[in-house]
C-alpha atoms as a PDB file:
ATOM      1  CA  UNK A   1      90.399 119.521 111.694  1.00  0.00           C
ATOM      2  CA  UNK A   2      88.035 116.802 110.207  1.00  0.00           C
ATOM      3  CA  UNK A   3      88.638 113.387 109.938  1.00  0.00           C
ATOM      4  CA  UNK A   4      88.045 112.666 106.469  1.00  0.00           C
ATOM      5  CA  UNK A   5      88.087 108.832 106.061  1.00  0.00           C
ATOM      6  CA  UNK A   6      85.518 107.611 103.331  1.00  0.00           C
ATOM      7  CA  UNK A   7      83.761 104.656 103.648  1.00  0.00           C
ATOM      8  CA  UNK A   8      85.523 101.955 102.806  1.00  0.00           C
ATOM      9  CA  UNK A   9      88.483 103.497 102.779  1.00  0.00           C
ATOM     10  CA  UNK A  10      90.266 102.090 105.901  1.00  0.00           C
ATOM     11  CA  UNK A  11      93.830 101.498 104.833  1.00  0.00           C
ATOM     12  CA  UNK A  12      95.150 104.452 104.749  1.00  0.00           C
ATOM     13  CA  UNK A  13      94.146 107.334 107.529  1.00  0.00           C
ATOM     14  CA  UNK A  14      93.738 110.691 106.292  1.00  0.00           C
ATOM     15  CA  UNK A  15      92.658 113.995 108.506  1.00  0.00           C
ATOM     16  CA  UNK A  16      91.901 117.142 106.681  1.00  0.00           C
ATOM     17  CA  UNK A  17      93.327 120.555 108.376  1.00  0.00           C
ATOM     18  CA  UNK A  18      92.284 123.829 106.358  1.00  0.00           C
ATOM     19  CA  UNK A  19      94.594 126.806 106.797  1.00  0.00           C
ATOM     20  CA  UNK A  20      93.142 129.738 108.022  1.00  0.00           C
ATOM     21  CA  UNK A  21      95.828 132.619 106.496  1.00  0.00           C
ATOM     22  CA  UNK A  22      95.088 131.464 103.113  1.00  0.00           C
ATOM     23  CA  UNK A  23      92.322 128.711 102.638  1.00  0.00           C
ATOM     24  CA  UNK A  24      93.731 125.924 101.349  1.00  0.00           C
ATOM     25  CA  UNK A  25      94.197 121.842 102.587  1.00  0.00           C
ATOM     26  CA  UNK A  26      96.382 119.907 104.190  1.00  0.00           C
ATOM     27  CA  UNK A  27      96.641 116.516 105.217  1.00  0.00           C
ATOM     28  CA  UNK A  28      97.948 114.610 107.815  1.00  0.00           C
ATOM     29  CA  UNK A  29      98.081 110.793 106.167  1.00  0.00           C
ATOM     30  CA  UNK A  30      99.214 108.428 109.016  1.00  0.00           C
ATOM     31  CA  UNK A  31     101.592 105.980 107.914  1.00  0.00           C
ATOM     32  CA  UNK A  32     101.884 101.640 108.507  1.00  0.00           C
ATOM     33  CA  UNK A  33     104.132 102.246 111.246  1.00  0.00           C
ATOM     34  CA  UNK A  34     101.759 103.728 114.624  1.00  0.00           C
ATOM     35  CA  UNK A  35     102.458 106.890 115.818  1.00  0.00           C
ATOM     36  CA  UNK A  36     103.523 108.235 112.551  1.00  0.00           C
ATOM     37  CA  UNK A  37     102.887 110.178 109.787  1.00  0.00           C
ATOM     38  CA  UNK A  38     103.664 112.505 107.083  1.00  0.00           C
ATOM     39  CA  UNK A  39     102.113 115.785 105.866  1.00  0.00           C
ATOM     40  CA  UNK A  40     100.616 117.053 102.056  1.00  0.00           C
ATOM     41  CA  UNK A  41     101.031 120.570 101.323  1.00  0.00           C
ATOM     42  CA  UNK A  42     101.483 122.455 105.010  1.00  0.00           C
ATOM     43  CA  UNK A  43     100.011 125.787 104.368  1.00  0.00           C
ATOM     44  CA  UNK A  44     101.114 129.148 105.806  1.00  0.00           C
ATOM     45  CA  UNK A  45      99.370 129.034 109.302  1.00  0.00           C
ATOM     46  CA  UNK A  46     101.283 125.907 110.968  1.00  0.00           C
ATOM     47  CA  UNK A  47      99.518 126.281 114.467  1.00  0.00           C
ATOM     48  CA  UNK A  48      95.892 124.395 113.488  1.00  0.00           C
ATOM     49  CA  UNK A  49      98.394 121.603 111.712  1.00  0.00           C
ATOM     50  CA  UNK A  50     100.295 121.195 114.932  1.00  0.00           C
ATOM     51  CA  UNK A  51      97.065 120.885 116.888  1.00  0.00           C
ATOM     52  CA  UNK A  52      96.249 118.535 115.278  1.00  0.00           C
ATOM     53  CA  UNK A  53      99.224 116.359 115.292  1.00  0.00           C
ATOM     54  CA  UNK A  54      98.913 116.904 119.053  1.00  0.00           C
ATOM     55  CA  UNK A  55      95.010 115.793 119.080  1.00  0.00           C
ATOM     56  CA  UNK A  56      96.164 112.342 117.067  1.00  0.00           C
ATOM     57  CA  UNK A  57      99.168 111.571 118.613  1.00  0.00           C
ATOM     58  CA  UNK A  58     101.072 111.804 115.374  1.00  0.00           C
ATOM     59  CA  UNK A  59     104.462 112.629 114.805  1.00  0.00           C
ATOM     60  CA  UNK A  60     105.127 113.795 110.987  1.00  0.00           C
ATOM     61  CA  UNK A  61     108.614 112.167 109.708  1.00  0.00           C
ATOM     62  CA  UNK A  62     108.018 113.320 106.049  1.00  0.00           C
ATOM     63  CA  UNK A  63     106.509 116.563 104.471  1.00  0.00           C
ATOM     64  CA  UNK A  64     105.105 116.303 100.987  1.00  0.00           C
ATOM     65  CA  UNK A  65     104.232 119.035  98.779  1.00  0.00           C
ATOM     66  CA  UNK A  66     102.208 118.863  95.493  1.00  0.00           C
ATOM     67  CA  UNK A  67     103.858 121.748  94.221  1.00  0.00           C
ATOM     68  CA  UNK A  68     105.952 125.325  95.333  1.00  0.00           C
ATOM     69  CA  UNK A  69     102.858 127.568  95.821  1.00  0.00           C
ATOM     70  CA  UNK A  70     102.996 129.714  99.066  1.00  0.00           C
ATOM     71  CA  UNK A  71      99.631 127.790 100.105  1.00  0.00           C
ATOM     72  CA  UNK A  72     101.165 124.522  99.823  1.00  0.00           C
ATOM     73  CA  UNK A  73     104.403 124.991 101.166  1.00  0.00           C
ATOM     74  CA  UNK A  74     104.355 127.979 103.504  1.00  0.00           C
ATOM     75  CA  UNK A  75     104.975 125.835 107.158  1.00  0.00           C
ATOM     76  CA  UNK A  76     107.076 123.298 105.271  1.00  0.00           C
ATOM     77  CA  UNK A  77     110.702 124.957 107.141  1.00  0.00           C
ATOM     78  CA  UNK A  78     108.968 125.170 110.516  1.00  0.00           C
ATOM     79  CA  UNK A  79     107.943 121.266 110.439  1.00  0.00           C
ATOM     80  CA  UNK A  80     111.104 120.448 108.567  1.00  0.00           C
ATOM     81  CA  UNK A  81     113.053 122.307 111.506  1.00  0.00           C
ATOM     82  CA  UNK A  82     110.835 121.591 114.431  1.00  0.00           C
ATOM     83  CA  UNK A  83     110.784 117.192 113.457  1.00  0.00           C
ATOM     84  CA  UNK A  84     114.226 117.152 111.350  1.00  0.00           C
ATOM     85  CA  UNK A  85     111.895 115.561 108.593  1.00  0.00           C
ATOM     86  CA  UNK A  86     112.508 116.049 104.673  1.00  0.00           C
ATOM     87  CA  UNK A  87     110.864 118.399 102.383  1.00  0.00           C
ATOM     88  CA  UNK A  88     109.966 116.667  98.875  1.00  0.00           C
ATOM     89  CA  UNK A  89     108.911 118.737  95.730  1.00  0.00           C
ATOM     90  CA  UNK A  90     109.766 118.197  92.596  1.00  0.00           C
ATOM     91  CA  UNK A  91     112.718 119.932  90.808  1.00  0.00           C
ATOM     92  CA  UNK A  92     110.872 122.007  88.545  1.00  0.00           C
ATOM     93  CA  UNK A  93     108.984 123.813  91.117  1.00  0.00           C
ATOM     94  CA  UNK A  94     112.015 125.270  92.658  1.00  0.00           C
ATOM     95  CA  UNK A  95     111.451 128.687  90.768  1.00  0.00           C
ATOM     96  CA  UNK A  96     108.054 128.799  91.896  1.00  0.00           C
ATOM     97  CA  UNK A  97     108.621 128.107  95.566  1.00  0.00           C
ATOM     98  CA  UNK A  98     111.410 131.415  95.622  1.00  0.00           C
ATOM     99  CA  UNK A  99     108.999 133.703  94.355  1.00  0.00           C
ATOM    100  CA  UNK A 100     106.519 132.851  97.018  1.00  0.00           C
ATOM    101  CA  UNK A 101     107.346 136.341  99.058  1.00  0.00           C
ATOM    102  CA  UNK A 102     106.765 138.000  96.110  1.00  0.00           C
ATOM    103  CA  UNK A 103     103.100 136.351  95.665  1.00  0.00           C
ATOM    104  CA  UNK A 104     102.010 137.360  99.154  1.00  0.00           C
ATOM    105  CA  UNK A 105     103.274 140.897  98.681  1.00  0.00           C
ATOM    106  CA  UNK A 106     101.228 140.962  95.253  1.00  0.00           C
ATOM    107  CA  UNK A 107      98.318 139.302  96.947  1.00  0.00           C
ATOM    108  CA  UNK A 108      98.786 141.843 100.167  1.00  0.00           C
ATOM    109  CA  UNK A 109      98.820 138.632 102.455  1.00  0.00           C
ATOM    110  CA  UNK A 110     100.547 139.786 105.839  1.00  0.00           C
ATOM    111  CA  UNK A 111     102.816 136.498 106.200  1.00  0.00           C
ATOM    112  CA  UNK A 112     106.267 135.922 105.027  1.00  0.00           C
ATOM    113  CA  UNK A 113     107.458 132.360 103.622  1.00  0.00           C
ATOM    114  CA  UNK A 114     110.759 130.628 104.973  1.00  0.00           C
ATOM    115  CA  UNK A 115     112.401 128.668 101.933  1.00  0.00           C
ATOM    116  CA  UNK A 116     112.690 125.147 103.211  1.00  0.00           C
ATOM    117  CA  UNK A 117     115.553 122.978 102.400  1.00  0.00           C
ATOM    118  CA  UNK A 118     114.184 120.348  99.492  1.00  0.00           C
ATOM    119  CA  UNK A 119     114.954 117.191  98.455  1.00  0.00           C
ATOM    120  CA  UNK A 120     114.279 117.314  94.845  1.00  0.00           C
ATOM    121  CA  UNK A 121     112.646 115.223  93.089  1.00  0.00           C
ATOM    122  CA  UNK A 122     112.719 114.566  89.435  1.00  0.00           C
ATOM    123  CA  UNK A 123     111.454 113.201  86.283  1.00  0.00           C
ATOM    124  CA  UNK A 124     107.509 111.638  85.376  1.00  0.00           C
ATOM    125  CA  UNK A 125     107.733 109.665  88.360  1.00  0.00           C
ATOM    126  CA  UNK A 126     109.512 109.570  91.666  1.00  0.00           C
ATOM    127  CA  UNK A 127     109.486 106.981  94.439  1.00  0.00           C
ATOM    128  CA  UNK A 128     110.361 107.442  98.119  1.00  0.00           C
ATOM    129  CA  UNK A 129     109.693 105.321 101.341  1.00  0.00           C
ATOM    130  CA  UNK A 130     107.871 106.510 104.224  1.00  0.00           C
ATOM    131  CA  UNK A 131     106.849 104.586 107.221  1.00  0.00           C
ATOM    132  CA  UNK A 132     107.569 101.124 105.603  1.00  0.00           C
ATOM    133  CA  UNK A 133     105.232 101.903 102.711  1.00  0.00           C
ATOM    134  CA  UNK A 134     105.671 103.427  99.039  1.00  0.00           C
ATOM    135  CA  UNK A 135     104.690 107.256  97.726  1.00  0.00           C
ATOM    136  CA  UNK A 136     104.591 107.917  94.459  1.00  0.00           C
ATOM    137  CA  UNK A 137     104.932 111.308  92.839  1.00  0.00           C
ATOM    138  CA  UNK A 138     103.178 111.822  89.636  1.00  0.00           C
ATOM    139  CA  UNK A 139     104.628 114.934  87.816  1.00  0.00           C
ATOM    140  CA  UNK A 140     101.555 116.346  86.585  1.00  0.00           C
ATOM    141  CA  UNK A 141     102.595 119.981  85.112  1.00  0.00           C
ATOM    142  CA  UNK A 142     100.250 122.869  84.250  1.00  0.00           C
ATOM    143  CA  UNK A 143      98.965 124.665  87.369  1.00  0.00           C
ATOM    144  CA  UNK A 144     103.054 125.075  88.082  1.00  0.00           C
ATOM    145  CA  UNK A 145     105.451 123.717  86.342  1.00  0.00           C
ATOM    146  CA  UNK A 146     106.429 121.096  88.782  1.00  0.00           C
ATOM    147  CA  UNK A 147     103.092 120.023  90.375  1.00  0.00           C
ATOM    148  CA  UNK A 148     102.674 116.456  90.775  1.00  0.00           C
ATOM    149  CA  UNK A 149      99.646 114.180  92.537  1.00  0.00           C
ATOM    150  CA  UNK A 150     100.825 112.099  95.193  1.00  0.00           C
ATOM    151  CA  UNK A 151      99.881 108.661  95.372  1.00  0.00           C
ATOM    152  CA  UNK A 152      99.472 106.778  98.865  1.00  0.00           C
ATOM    153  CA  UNK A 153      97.647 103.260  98.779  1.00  0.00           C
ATOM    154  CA  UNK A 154      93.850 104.342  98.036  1.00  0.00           C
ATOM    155  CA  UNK A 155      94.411 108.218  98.206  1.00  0.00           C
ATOM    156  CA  UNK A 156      95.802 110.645  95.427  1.00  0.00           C
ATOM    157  CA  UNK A 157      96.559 113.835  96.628  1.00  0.00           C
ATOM    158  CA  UNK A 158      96.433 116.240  93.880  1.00  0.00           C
ATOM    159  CA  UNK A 159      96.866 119.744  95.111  1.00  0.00           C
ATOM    160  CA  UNK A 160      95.493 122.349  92.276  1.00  0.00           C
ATOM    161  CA  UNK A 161      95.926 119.983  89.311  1.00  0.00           C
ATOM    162  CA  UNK A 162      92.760 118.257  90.220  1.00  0.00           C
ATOM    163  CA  UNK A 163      89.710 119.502  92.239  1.00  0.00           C
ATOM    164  CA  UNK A 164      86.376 117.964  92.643  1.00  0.00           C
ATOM    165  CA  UNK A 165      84.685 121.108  91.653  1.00  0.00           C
ATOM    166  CA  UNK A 166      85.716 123.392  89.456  1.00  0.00           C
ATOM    167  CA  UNK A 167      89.329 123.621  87.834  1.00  0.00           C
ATOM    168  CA  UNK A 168      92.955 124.537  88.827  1.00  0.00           C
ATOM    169  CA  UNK A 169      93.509 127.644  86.705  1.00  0.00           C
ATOM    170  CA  UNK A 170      94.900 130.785  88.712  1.00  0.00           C
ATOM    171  CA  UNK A 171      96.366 132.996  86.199  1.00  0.00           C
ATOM    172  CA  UNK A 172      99.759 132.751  87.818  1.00  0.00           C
ATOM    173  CA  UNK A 173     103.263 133.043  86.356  1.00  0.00           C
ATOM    174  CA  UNK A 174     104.252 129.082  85.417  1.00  0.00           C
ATOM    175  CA  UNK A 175     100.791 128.215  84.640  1.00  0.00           C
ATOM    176  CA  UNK A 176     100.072 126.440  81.465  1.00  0.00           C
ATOM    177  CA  UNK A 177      96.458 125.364  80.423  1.00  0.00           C
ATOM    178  CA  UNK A 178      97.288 122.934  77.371  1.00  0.00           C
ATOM    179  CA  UNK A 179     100.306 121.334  80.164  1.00  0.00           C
ATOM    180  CA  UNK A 180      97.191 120.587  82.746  1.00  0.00           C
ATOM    181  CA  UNK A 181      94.462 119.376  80.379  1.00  0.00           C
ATOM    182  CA  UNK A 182      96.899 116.606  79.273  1.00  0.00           C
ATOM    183  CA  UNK A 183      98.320 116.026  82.674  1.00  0.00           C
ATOM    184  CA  UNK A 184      94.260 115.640  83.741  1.00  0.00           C
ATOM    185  CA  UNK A 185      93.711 113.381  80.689  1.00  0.00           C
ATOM    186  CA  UNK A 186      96.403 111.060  81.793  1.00  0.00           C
ATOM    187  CA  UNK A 187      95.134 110.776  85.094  1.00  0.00           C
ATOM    188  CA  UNK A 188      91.767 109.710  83.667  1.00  0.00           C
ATOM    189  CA  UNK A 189      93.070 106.078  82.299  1.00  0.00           C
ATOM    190  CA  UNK A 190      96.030 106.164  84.939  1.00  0.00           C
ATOM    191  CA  UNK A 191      94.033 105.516  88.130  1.00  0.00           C
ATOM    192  CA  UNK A 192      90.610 103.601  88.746  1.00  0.00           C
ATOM    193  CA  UNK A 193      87.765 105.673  89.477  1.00  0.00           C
ATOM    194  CA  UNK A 194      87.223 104.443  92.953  1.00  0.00           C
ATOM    195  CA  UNK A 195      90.587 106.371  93.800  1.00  0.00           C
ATOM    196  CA  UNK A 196      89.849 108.558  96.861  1.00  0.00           C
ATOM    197  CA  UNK A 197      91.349 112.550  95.492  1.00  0.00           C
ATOM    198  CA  UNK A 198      91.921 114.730  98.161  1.00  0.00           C
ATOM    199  CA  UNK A 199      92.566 118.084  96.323  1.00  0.00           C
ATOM    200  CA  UNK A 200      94.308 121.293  97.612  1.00  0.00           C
ATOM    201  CA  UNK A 201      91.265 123.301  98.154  1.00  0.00           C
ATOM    202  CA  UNK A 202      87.498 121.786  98.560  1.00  0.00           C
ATOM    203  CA  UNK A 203      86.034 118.456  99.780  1.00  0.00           C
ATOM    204  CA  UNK A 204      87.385 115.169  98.206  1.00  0.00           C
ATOM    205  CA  UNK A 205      85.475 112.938  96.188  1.00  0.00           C
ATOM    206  CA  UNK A 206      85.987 109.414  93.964  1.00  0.00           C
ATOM    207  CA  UNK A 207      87.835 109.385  90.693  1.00  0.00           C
ATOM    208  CA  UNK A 208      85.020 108.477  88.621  1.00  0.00           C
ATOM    209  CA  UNK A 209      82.555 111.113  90.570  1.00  0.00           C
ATOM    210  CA  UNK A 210      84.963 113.960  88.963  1.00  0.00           C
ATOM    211  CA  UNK A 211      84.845 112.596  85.284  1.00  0.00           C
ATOM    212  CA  UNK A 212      81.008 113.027  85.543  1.00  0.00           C
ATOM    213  CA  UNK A 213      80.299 115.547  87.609  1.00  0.00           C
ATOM    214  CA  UNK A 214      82.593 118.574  87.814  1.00  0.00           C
ATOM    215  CA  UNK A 215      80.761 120.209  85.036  1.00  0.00           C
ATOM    216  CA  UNK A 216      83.573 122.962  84.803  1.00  0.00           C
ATOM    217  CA  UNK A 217      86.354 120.792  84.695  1.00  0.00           C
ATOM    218  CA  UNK A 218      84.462 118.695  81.705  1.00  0.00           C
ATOM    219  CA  UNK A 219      83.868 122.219  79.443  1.00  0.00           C
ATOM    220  CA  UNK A 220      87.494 122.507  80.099  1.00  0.00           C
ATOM    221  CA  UNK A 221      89.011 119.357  78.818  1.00  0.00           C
ATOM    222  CA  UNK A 222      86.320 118.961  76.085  1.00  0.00           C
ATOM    223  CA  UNK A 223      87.574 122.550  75.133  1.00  0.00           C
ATOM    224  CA  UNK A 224      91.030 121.282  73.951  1.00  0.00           C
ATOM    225  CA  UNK A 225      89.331 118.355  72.328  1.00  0.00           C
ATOM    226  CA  UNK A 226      87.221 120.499  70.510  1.00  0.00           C
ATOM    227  CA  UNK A 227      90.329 122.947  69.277  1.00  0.00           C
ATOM    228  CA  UNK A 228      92.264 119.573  68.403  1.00  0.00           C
ATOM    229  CA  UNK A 229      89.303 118.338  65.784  1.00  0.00           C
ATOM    230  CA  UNK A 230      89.295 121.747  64.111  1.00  0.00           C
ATOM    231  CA  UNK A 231      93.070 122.187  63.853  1.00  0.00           C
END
Protein backbone atom coordinates (compact mmCIF):
# COMPACT_ATOMS: atom_id res chain seq x y z
CA UNK A 1 0.00 0.00 0.00
CA UNK A 2 1.12 3.62 -0.93
CA UNK A 3 -0.31 6.61 0.11
CA UNK A 4 -0.95 8.38 -2.94
CA UNK A 5 -2.01 11.97 -2.00
CA UNK A 6 -0.71 14.62 -4.62
CA UNK A 7 0.32 17.78 -3.69
CA UNK A 8 -2.19 19.91 -3.18
CA UNK A 9 -4.58 17.58 -3.12
CA UNK A 10 -5.64 17.47 0.59
CA UNK A 11 -9.40 17.18 0.55
CA UNK A 12 -9.96 14.09 -0.26
CA UNK A 13 -7.54 11.04 1.10
CA UNK A 14 -6.74 8.44 -1.26
CA UNK A 15 -4.32 5.18 -0.58
CA UNK A 16 -3.42 3.04 -3.48
CA UNK A 17 -3.45 -0.97 -2.79
CA UNK A 18 -2.31 -3.09 -5.98
CA UNK A 19 -3.63 -6.64 -6.11
CA UNK A 20 -1.24 -9.18 -6.28
CA UNK A 21 -3.51 -12.24 -8.11
CA UNK A 22 -4.09 -10.05 -10.98
CA UNK A 23 -2.31 -6.55 -11.04
CA UNK A 24 -4.64 -4.11 -10.99
CA UNK A 25 -5.66 -0.87 -8.37
CA UNK A 26 -7.66 -0.22 -5.79
CA UNK A 27 -8.39 2.51 -3.64
CA UNK A 28 -9.28 3.14 -0.33
CA UNK A 29 -10.78 7.02 -0.52
CA UNK A 30 -11.54 8.05 3.13
CA UNK A 31 -14.64 9.83 3.45
CA UNK A 32 -15.75 13.54 5.53
CA UNK A 33 -16.89 11.54 8.30
CA UNK A 34 -13.35 10.03 10.40
CA UNK A 35 -12.91 6.62 10.56
CA UNK A 36 -14.54 5.93 7.33
CA UNK A 37 -14.31 5.10 4.00
CA UNK A 38 -15.29 3.46 0.89
CA UNK A 39 -13.44 1.29 -1.67
CA UNK A 40 -12.88 1.62 -5.90
CA UNK A 41 -12.66 -1.52 -7.69
CA UNK A 42 -11.56 -4.36 -4.85
CA UNK A 43 -9.61 -6.76 -6.88
CA UNK A 44 -9.42 -10.56 -6.48
CA UNK A 45 -6.80 -10.84 -3.59
CA UNK A 46 -8.81 -9.04 -0.60
CA UNK A 47 -6.06 -9.76 2.12
CA UNK A 48 -3.43 -6.64 1.12
CA UNK A 49 -6.92 -4.41 0.95
CA UNK A 50 -7.83 -5.50 4.44
CA UNK A 51 -4.33 -4.73 5.67
CA UNK A 52 -4.60 -1.90 4.83
CA UNK A 53 -7.86 -0.85 6.19
CA UNK A 54 -6.34 -2.26 9.39
CA UNK A 55 -2.97 -0.03 8.99
CA UNK A 56 -5.44 3.29 8.56
CA UNK A 57 -7.94 2.64 10.86
CA UNK A 58 -10.61 2.69 8.20
CA UNK A 59 -13.73 1.03 8.09
CA UNK A 60 -15.19 0.78 4.33
CA UNK A 61 -19.18 1.51 4.43
CA UNK A 62 -19.44 1.63 0.56
CA UNK A 63 -17.75 -0.43 -2.31
CA UNK A 64 -17.53 1.18 -5.70
CA UNK A 65 -16.74 -0.44 -8.84
CA UNK A 66 -15.87 1.23 -12.21
CA UNK A 67 -17.10 -1.58 -14.02
CA UNK A 68 -17.88 -5.79 -13.79
CA UNK A 69 -14.34 -6.99 -14.74
CA UNK A 70 -13.02 -9.86 -12.47
CA UNK A 71 -10.04 -7.33 -11.55
CA UNK A 72 -12.31 -4.76 -10.38
CA UNK A 73 -14.80 -6.56 -8.64
CA UNK A 74 -13.38 -9.89 -7.52
CA UNK A 75 -13.37 -9.11 -3.31
CA UNK A 76 -16.47 -6.96 -3.75
CA UNK A 77 -18.89 -10.11 -1.85
CA UNK A 78 -16.24 -10.66 0.81
CA UNK A 79 -16.22 -6.76 1.86
CA UNK A 80 -19.90 -6.51 1.07
CA UNK A 81 -20.40 -9.60 3.54
CA UNK A 82 -17.65 -9.03 6.01
CA UNK A 83 -18.92 -4.75 6.60
CA UNK A 84 -22.74 -5.23 5.39
CA UNK A 85 -21.76 -2.31 2.92
CA UNK A 86 -23.37 -1.90 -0.71
CA UNK A 87 -21.97 -2.91 -3.95
CA UNK A 88 -22.57 -0.11 -6.76
CA UNK A 89 -22.04 -0.82 -10.57
CA UNK A 90 -23.88 0.24 -13.09
CA UNK A 91 -26.74 -1.79 -14.71
CA UNK A 92 -25.21 -2.50 -17.87
CA UNK A 93 -22.28 -4.24 -16.52
CA UNK A 94 -24.30 -6.93 -14.98
CA UNK A 95 -23.54 -9.36 -17.99
CA UNK A 96 -20.03 -8.69 -17.69
CA UNK A 97 -19.64 -9.23 -13.97
CA UNK A 98 -21.43 -13.13 -14.48
CA UNK A 99 -19.04 -14.12 -16.91
CA UNK A 100 -16.15 -13.28 -14.69
CA UNK A 101 -15.51 -17.26 -13.84
CA UNK A 102 -15.45 -17.80 -17.22
CA UNK A 103 -12.57 -15.03 -17.83
CA UNK A 104 -10.30 -16.54 -15.19
CA UNK A 105 -10.78 -20.03 -16.57
CA UNK A 106 -9.88 -18.53 -20.16
CA UNK A 107 -7.07 -16.56 -18.64
CA UNK A 108 -5.96 -19.88 -16.45
CA UNK A 109 -6.07 -17.58 -13.25
CA UNK A 110 -6.41 -20.08 -10.19
CA UNK A 111 -9.17 -17.89 -8.27
CA UNK A 112 -12.85 -18.14 -8.44
CA UNK A 113 -15.20 -14.89 -8.27
CA UNK A 114 -18.26 -14.71 -5.76
CA UNK A 115 -21.13 -12.63 -7.55
CA UNK A 116 -21.85 -9.85 -5.11
CA UNK A 117 -25.24 -8.56 -4.53
CA UNK A 118 -25.44 -4.95 -6.59
CA UNK A 119 -27.20 -2.04 -6.30
CA UNK A 120 -27.61 -0.98 -9.80
CA UNK A 121 -27.10 1.91 -11.03
CA UNK A 122 -28.39 3.46 -14.14
CA UNK A 123 -28.47 5.95 -16.83
CA UNK A 124 -25.44 8.85 -17.94
CA UNK A 125 -25.23 9.78 -14.49
CA UNK A 126 -25.93 8.43 -11.06
CA UNK A 127 -25.69 10.05 -7.64
CA UNK A 128 -25.31 8.37 -4.24
CA UNK A 129 -24.24 9.65 -0.70
CA UNK A 130 -21.42 8.37 1.17
CA UNK A 131 -20.04 9.64 4.36
CA UNK A 132 -21.99 13.00 4.21
CA UNK A 133 -20.50 13.80 0.81
CA UNK A 134 -21.63 13.25 -2.99
CA UNK A 135 -20.22 10.42 -5.70
CA UNK A 136 -20.93 10.73 -8.94
CA UNK A 137 -20.93 7.97 -11.51
CA UNK A 138 -20.13 8.91 -14.99
CA UNK A 139 -21.28 6.10 -17.42
CA UNK A 140 -18.47 6.11 -19.66
CA UNK A 141 -19.02 2.87 -22.04
CA UNK A 142 -16.43 1.20 -24.29
CA UNK A 143 -13.90 -0.86 -22.31
CA UNK A 144 -17.38 -2.71 -20.95
CA UNK A 145 -20.43 -1.76 -21.59
CA UNK A 146 -21.23 -0.33 -18.26
CA UNK A 147 -17.92 1.26 -17.12
CA UNK A 148 -18.25 4.54 -15.62
CA UNK A 149 -15.45 7.09 -13.85
CA UNK A 150 -16.25 7.90 -10.47
CA UNK A 151 -16.12 11.28 -9.33
CA UNK A 152 -15.15 12.19 -5.56
CA UNK A 153 -14.31 15.99 -4.82
CA UNK A 154 -10.76 16.40 -6.65
CA UNK A 155 -10.32 12.65 -7.70
CA UNK A 156 -11.86 10.74 -10.79
CA UNK A 157 -11.47 7.28 -10.62
CA UNK A 158 -11.60 5.86 -13.99
CA UNK A 159 -10.82 2.21 -13.96
CA UNK A 160 -9.78 1.02 -17.73
CA UNK A 161 -11.60 3.84 -19.56
CA UNK A 162 -8.80 6.16 -18.79
CA UNK A 163 -5.09 5.44 -17.98
CA UNK A 164 -2.24 7.78 -17.78
CA UNK A 165 -0.23 5.71 -20.10
CA UNK A 166 -1.30 3.90 -22.68
CA UNK A 167 -5.07 2.99 -23.51
CA UNK A 168 -7.93 0.75 -22.16
CA UNK A 169 -8.34 -1.69 -25.05
CA UNK A 170 -8.31 -5.52 -24.00
CA UNK A 171 -9.89 -7.32 -26.75
CA UNK A 172 -12.62 -8.60 -24.49
CA UNK A 173 -16.23 -9.57 -25.21
CA UNK A 174 -18.35 -6.02 -24.51
CA UNK A 175 -15.57 -3.94 -25.64
CA UNK A 176 -16.25 -1.25 -28.10
CA UNK A 177 -13.46 1.15 -29.43
CA UNK A 178 -15.69 3.92 -31.24
CA UNK A 179 -18.04 3.68 -27.51
CA UNK A 180 -14.57 4.65 -25.53
CA UNK A 181 -13.02 7.24 -27.85
CA UNK A 182 -16.25 9.29 -27.42
CA UNK A 183 -16.70 8.47 -23.81
CA UNK A 184 -12.71 9.81 -23.53
CA UNK A 185 -13.62 12.85 -25.67
CA UNK A 186 -16.34 13.83 -23.32
CA UNK A 187 -14.25 13.60 -20.45
CA UNK A 188 -11.80 16.01 -22.09
CA UNK A 189 -14.26 19.28 -21.84
CA UNK A 190 -16.21 17.56 -18.84
CA UNK A 191 -13.57 17.92 -16.10
CA UNK A 192 -10.66 20.58 -15.59
CA UNK A 193 -7.32 19.39 -16.21
CA UNK A 194 -6.09 19.75 -12.71
CA UNK A 195 -8.50 16.71 -11.90
CA UNK A 196 -6.41 14.13 -9.99
CA UNK A 197 -7.27 10.39 -12.30
CA UNK A 198 -6.51 7.51 -10.47
CA UNK A 199 -6.87 4.74 -13.17
CA UNK A 200 -7.35 0.93 -12.72
CA UNK A 201 -3.91 -0.09 -13.53
CA UNK A 202 -0.65 2.36 -13.42
CA UNK A 203 0.29 5.53 -11.47
CA UNK A 204 -2.19 8.52 -11.51
CA UNK A 205 -1.53 11.69 -13.00
CA UNK A 206 -3.48 15.34 -13.73
CA UNK A 207 -6.17 15.66 -16.34
CA UNK A 208 -4.38 17.93 -18.51
CA UNK A 209 -0.91 15.78 -18.13
CA UNK A 210 -2.95 12.86 -20.08
CA UNK A 211 -4.24 15.12 -23.01
CA UNK A 212 -0.50 15.87 -23.71
CA UNK A 213 1.35 13.24 -22.82
CA UNK A 214 -0.01 9.71 -23.19
CA UNK A 215 1.25 9.54 -26.67
CA UNK A 216 -0.79 6.21 -27.25
CA UNK A 217 -3.90 7.34 -26.04
CA UNK A 218 -3.51 10.65 -28.45
CA UNK A 219 -2.81 8.23 -31.85
CA UNK A 220 -5.91 6.65 -30.60
CA UNK A 221 -8.43 9.39 -30.39
CA UNK A 222 -6.83 11.32 -33.32
CA UNK A 223 -7.44 7.92 -35.16
CA UNK A 224 -11.28 8.30 -35.10
CA UNK A 225 -10.87 11.94 -35.94
CA UNK A 226 -8.95 11.13 -38.77
CA UNK A 227 -11.62 8.26 -40.10
CA UNK A 228 -14.46 10.96 -39.35
CA UNK A 229 -12.77 13.71 -41.94
CA UNK A 230 -12.46 11.06 -44.64
CA UNK A 231 -15.93 9.54 -44.25
Amino acid sequence: MKNAIPGGYNHDQVWTVTNGIFPSNCYLCATEVPGECFIVDPGLDPSPIEAALAELALVPRAILCTHGHFDHIGSAAYFCERYACPVYLHANDLKTLRSSNFLLMAFKVPARVVIPNITQLAGERAEIAVGGGCVRFHATPGHTPGSCVIEYGPSLFTGDTLYSRGVGLSRLPGENSKQLRQSILALWNQFPDDMMVWPGHGESSELGAIKSGNEPLIRFLHSETIALSSS
